[in-house]
C-alpha atoms as a PDB file:
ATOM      1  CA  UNK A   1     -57.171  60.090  24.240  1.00  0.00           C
ATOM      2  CA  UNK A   2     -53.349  59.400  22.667  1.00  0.00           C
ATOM      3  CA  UNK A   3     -53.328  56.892  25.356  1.00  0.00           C
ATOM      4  CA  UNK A   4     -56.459  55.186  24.948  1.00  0.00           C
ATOM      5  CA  UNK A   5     -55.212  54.542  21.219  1.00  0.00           C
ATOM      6  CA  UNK A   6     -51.541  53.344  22.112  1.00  0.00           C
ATOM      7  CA  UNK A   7     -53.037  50.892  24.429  1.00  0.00           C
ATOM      8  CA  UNK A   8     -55.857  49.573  21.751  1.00  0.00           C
ATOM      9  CA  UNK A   9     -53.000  49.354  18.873  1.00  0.00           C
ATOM     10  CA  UNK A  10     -50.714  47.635  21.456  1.00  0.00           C
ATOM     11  CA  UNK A  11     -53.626  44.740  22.371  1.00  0.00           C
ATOM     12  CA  UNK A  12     -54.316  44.131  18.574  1.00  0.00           C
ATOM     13  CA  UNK A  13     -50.293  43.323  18.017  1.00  0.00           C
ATOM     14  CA  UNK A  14     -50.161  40.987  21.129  1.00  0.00           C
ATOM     15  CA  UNK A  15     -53.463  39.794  19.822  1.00  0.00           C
ATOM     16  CA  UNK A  16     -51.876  39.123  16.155  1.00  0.00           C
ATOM     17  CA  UNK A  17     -49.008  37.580  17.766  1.00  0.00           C
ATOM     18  CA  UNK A  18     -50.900  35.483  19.861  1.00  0.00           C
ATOM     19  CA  UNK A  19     -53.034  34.460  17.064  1.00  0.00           C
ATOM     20  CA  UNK A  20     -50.017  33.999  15.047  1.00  0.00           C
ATOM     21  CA  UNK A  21     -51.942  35.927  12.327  1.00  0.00           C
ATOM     22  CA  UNK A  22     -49.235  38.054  11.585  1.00  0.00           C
ATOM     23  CA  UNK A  23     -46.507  37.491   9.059  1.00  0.00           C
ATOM     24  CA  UNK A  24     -44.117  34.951   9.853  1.00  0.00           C
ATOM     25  CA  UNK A  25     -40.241  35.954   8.936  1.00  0.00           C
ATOM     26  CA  UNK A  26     -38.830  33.600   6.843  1.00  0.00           C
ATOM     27  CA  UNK A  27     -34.644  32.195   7.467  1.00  0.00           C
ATOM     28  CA  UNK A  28     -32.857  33.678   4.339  1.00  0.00           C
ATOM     29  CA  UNK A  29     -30.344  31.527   2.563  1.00  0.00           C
ATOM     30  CA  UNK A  30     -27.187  32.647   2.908  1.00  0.00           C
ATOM     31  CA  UNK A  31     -24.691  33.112  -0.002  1.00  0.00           C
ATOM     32  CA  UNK A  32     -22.760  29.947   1.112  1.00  0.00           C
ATOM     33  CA  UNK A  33     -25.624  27.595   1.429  1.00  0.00           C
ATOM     34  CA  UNK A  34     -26.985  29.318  -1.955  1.00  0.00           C
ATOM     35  CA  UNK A  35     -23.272  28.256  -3.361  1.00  0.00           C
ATOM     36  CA  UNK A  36     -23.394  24.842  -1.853  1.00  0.00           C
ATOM     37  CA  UNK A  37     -26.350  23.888  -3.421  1.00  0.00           C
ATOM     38  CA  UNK A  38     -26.607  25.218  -6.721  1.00  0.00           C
ATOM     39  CA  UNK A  39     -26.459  22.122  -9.424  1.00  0.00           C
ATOM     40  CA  UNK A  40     -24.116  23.437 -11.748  1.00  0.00           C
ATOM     41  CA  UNK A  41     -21.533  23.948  -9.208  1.00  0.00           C
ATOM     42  CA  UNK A  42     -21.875  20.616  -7.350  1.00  0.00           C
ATOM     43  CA  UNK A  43     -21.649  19.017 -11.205  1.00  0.00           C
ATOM     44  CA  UNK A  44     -18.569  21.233 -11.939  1.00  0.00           C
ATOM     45  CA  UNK A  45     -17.119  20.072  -8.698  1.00  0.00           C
ATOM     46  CA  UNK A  46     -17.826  16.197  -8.961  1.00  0.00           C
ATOM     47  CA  UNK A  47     -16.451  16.290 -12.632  1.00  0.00           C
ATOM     48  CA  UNK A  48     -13.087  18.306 -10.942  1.00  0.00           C
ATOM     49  CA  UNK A  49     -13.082  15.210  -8.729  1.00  0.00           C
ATOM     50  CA  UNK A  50     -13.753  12.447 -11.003  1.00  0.00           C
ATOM     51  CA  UNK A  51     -11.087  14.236 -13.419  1.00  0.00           C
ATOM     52  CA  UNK A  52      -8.768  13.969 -10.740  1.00  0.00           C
ATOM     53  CA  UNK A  53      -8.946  10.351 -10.126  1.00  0.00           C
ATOM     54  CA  UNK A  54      -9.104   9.418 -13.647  1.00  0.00           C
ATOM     55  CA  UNK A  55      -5.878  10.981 -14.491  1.00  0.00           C
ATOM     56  CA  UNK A  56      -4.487   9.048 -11.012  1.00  0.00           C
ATOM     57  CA  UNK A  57      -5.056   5.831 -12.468  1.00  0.00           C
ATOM     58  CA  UNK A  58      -4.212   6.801 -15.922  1.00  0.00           C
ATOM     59  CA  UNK A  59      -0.547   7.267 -14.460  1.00  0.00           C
ATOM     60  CA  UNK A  60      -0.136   4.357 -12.420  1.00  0.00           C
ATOM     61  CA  UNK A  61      -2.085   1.996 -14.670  1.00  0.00           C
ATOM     62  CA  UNK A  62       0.067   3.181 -17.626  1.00  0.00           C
ATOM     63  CA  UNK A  63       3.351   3.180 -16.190  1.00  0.00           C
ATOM     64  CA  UNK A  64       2.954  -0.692 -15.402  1.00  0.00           C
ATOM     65  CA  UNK A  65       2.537  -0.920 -18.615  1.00  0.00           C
ATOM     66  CA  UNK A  66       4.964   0.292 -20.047  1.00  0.00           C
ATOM     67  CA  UNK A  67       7.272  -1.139 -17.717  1.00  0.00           C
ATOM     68  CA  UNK A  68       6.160  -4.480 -18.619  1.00  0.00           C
ATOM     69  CA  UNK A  69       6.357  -3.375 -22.144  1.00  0.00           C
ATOM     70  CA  UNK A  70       2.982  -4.225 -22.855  1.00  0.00           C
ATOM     71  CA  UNK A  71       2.440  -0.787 -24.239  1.00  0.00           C
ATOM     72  CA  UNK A  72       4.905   0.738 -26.425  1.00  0.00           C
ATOM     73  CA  UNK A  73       5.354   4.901 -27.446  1.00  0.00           C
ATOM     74  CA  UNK A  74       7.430   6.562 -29.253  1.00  0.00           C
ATOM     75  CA  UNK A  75      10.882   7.727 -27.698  1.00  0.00           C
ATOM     76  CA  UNK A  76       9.935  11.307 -28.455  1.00  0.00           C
ATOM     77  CA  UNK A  77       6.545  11.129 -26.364  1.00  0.00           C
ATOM     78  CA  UNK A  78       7.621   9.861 -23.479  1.00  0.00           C
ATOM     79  CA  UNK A  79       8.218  13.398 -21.521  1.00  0.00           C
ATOM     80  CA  UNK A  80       7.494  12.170 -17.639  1.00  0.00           C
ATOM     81  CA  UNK A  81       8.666  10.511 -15.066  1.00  0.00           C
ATOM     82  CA  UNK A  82       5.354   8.196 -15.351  1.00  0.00           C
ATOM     83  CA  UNK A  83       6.429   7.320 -18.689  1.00  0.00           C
ATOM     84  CA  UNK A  84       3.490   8.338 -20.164  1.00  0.00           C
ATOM     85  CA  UNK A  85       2.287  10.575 -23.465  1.00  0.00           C
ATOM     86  CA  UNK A  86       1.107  13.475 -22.387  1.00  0.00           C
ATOM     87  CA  UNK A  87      -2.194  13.126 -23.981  1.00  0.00           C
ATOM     88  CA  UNK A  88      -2.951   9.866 -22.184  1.00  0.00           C
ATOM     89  CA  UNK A  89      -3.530  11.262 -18.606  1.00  0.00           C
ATOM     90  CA  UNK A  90      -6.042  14.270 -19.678  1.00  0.00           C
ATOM     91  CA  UNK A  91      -7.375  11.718 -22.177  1.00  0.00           C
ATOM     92  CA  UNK A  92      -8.646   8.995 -19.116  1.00  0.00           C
ATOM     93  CA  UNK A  93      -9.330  11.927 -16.635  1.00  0.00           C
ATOM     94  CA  UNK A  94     -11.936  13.190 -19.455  1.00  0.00           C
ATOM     95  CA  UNK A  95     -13.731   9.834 -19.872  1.00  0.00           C
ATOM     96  CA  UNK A  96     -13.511   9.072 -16.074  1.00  0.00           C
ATOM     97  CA  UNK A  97     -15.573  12.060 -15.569  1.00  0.00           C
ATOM     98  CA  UNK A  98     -18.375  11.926 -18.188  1.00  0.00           C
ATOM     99  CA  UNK A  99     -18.687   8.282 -16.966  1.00  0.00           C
ATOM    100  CA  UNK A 100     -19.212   9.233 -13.630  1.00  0.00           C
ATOM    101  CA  UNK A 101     -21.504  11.755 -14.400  1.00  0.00           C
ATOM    102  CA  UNK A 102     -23.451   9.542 -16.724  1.00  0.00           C
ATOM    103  CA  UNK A 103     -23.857   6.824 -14.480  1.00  0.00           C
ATOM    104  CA  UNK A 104     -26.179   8.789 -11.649  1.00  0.00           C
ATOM    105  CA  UNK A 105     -27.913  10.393 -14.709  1.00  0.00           C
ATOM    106  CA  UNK A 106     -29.082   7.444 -16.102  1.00  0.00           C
ATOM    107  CA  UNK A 107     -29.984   6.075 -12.803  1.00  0.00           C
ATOM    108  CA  UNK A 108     -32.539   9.112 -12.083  1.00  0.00           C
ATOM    109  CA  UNK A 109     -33.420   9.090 -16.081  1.00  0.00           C
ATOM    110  CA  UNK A 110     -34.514   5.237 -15.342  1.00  0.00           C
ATOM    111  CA  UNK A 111     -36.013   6.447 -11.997  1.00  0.00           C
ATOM    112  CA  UNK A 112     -34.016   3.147 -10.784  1.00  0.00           C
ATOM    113  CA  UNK A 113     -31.755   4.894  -8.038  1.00  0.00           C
ATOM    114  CA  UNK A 114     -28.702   2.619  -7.459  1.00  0.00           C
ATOM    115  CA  UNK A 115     -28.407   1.243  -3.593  1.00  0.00           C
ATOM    116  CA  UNK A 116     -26.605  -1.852  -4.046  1.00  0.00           C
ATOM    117  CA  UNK A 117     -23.498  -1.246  -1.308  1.00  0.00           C
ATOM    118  CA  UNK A 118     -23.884   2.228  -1.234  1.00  0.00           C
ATOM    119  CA  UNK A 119     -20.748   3.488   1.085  1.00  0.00           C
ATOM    120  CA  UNK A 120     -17.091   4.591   0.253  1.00  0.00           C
ATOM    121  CA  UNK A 121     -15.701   0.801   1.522  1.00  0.00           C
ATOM    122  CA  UNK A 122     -17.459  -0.750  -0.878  1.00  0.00           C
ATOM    123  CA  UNK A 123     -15.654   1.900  -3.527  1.00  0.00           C
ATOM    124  CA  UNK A 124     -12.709   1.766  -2.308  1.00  0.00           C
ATOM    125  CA  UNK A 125     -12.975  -1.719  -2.300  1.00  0.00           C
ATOM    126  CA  UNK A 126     -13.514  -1.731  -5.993  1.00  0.00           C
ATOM    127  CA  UNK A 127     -10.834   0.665  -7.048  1.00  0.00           C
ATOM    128  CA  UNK A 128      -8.630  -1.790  -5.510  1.00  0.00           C
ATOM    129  CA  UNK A 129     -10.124  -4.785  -7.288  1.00  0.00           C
ATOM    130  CA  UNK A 130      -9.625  -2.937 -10.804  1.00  0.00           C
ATOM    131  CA  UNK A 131      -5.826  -1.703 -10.148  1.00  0.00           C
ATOM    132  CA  UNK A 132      -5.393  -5.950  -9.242  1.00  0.00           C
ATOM    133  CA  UNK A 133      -6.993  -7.125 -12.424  1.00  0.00           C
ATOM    134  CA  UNK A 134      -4.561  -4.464 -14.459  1.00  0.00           C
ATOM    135  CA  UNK A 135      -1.384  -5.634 -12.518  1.00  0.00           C
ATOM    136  CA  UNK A 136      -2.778  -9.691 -13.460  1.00  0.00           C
ATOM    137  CA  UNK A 137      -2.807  -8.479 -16.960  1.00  0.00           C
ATOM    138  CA  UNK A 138       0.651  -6.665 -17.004  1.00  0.00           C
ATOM    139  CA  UNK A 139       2.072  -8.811 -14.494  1.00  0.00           C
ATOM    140  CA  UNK A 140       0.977 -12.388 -14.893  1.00  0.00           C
ATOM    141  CA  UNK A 141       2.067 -15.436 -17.149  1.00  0.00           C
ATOM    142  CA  UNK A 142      -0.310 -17.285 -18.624  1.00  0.00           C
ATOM    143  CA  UNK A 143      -0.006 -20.250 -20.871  1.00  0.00           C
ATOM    144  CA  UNK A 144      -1.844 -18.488 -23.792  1.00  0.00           C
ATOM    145  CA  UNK A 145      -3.421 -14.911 -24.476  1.00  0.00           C
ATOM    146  CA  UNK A 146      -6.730 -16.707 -24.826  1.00  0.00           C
ATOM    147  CA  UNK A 147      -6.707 -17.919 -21.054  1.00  0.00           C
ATOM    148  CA  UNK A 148      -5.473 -14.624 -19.944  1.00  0.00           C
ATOM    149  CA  UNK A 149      -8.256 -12.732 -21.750  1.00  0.00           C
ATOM    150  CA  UNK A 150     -10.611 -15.472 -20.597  1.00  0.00           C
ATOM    151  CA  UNK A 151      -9.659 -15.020 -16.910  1.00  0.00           C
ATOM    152  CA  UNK A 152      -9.623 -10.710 -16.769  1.00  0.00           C
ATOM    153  CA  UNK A 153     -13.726 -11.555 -18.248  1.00  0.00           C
ATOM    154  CA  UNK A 154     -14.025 -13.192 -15.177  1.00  0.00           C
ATOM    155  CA  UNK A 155     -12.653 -10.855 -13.047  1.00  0.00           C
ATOM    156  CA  UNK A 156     -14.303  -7.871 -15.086  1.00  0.00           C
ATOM    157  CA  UNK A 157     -18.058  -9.203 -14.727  1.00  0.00           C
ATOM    158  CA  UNK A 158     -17.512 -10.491 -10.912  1.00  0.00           C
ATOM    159  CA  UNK A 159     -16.252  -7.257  -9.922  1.00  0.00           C
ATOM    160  CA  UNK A 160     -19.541  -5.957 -11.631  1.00  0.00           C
ATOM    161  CA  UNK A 161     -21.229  -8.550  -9.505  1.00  0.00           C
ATOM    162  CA  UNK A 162     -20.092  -7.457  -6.524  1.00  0.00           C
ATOM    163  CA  UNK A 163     -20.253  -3.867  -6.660  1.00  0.00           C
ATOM    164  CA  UNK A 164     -22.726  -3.120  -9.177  1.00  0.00           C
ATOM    165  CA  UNK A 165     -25.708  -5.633 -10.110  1.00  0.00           C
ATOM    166  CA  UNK A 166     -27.693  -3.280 -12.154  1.00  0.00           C
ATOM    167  CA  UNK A 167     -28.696  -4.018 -15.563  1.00  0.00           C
ATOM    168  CA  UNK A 168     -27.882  -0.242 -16.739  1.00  0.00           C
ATOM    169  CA  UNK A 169     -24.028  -0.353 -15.105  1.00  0.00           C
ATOM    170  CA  UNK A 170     -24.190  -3.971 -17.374  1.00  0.00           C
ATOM    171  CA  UNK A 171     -24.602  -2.215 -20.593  1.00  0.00           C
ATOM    172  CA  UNK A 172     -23.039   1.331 -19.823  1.00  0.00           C
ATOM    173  CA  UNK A 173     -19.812  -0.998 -19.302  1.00  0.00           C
ATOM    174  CA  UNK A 174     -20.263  -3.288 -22.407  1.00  0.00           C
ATOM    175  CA  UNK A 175     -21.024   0.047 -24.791  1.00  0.00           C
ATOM    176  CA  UNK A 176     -18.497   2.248 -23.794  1.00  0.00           C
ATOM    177  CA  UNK A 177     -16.043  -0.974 -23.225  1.00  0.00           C
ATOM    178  CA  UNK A 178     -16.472  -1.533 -27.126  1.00  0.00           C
ATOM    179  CA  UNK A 179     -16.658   2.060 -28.172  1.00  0.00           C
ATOM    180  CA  UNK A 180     -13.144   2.627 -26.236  1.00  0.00           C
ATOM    181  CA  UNK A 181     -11.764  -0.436 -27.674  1.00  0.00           C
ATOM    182  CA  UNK A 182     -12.786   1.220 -31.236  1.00  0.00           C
ATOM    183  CA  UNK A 183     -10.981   3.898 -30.503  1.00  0.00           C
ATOM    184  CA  UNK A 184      -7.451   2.283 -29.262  1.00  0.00           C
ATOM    185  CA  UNK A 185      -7.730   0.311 -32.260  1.00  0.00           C
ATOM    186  CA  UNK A 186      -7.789   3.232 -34.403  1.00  0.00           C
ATOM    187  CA  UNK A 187      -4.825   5.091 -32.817  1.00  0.00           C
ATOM    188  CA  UNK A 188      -2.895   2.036 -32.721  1.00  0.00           C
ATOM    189  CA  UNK A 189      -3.401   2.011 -36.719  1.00  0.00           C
ATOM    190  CA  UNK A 190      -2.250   5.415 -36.809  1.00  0.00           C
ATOM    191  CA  UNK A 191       0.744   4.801 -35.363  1.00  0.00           C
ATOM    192  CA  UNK A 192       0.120   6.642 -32.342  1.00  0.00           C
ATOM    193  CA  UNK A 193       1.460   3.798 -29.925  1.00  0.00           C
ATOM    194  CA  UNK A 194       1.280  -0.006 -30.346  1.00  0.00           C
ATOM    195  CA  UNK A 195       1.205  -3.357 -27.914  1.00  0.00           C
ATOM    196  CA  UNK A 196       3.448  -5.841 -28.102  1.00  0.00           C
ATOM    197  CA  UNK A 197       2.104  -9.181 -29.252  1.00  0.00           C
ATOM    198  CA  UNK A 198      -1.064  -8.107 -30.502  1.00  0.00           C
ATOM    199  CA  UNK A 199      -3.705 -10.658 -30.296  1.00  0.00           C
ATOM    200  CA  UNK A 200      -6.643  -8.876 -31.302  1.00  0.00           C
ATOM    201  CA  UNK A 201      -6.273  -6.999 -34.833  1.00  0.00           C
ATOM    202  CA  UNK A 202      -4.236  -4.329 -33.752  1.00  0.00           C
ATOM    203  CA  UNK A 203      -4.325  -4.717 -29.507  1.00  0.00           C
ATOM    204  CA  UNK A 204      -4.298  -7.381 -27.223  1.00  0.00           C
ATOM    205  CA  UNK A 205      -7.785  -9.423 -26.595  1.00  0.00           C
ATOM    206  CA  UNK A 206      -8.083  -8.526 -22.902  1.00  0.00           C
ATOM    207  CA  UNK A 207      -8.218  -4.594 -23.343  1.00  0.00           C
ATOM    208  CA  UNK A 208     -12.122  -4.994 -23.548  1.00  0.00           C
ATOM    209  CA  UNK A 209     -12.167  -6.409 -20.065  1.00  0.00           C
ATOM    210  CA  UNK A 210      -9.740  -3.685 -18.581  1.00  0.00           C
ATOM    211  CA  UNK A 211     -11.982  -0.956 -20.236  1.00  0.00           C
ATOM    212  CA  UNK A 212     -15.263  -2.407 -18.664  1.00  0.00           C
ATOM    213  CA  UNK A 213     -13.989  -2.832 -15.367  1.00  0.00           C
ATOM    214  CA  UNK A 214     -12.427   0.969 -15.304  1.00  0.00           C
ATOM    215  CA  UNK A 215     -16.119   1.726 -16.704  1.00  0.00           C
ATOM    216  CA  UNK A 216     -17.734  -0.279 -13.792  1.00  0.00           C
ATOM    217  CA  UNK A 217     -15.380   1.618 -11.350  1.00  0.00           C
ATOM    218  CA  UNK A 218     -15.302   5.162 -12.197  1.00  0.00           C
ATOM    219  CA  UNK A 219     -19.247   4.929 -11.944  1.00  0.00           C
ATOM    220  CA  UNK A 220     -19.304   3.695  -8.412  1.00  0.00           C
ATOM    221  CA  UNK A 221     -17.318   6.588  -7.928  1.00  0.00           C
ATOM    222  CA  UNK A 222     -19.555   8.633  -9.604  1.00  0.00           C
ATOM    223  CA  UNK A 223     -22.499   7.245  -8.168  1.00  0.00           C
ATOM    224  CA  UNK A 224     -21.267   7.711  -4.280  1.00  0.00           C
ATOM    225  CA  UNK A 225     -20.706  11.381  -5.478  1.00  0.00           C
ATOM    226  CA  UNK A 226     -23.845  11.886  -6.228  1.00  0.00           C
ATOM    227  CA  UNK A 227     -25.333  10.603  -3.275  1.00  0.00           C
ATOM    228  CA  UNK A 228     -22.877  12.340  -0.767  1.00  0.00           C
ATOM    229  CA  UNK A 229     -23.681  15.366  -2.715  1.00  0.00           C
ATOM    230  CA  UNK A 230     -27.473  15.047  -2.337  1.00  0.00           C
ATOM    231  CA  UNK A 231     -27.145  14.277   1.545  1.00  0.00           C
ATOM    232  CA  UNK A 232     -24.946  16.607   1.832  1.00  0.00           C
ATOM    233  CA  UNK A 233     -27.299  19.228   0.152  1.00  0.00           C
ATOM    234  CA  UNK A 234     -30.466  18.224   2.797  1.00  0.00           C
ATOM    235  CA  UNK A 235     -28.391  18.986   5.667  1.00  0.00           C
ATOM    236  CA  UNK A 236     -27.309  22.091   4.887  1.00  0.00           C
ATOM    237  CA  UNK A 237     -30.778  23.132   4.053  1.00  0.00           C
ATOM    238  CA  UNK A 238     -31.722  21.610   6.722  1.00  0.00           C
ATOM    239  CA  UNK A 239     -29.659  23.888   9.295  1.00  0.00           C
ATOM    240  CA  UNK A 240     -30.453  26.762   7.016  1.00  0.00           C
END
């Protein structure tokens, strides 16, 4: 009789399994794809990064110049060997990474996902174009500040042109161009540093089109974050 049953329950689980009736055991997620993929900790990490490159460029850009003495700080500020204020490095890695955040953010918000030259040449590519048109405006003489400022607006809106194109880089770049011009105005008036040969109330007339090409650049950056992060993401969960 015991065997009769053990050989009837045995048929119905090679029948369930054949039927594929039975439950089906589903791949856990391990901790580190469950790390890997968890928003707050890819955003903390691209911000880290974007931090990072900001304050880069902050001391290069700024020690040209200074050495050109187009920027001038006070003797007791100057406490590195980039010459710099100390504030001035965290100060650009900050707004480098809520402008490379923003920039993917408004892209989804718009449901207009950016694709124009979407690989890290093309970045790279751009980075280099924006530390060229600060060395022109440190570095070269022009006949008048007017033709200098009118030539760095040229560069500034073809390097949008050629690694941007989208309407919402376009005015993310002319806002926060102005609103950062606003602000080196005001701690120029306070004394906090000053340019030499000021042009433009208290600065020079091209710092506009230095601010909107760093703006223009740091959300490429940004932007190629965001999309290595997201097909980054699918094939881990993919192999998961």
């Amino acid at each position: 009789m015991s065997l009769t049953l053990t050989a009837m329950s045995n048929s119905a689980v090679t029948e369930d399994q054949r039927s594929g009736s039975g439950p089906t055991p589903q791949p856990s997620r391990g901790p580190y794809i469950s790390v890997i993929t968890n928003r707050t900790t890819n955003l903390f990490i691209r911000g880290a990064m974007l931090f990072s490159v900001g304050v880069f460029l902050a001391l290069v850009l700024n020690l040209l110049q200074v050495q050109r003495n187009v920027t001038l700080f006070p003797p007791d500020v100057i406490s590195s060997i980039f010459s710099s204020a100390w504030w001035v490095p965290p100060s650009c890695g900050t707004a480098s990474a809520m402008i490379g955040l923003l920039y993917p953010r408004i892209d989804s918000f718009l449901g207009e996902p950016h694709k124009f030259k979407r690989e890290w040449s093309s970045v790279m590519r751009c980075v280099a174009v924006f530390v060229g048109i600060n060395h022109a405006s440190a570095k070269v003489d022009f006949a008048n500040n007017v033709q200098l400022s009118l030539t760095l607006a040229a560069l500034s809106i073809g390097l949008w042109w050629t690694f941007d194109r989208s309407r919402s880089g376009f005015a993310l770049g002319v806002g926060i161009a102005l609103l950062a011009t606003l602000a080196t105005q005001l701690l120029v008036y306070n004394g906090v540093f000053q340019y030499t040969s000021p042009d433009f109330l208290y600065i020079r007339s091209w710092l506009p089109c230095i601010f909107f090409a760093g703006v223009i650049t740091m959300g490429n950056i940004g932007r190629q974050l965001a999309l290595y992060e997201y097909k980054f993401i699918q094939e881990k969960t993919h192999q998961d």
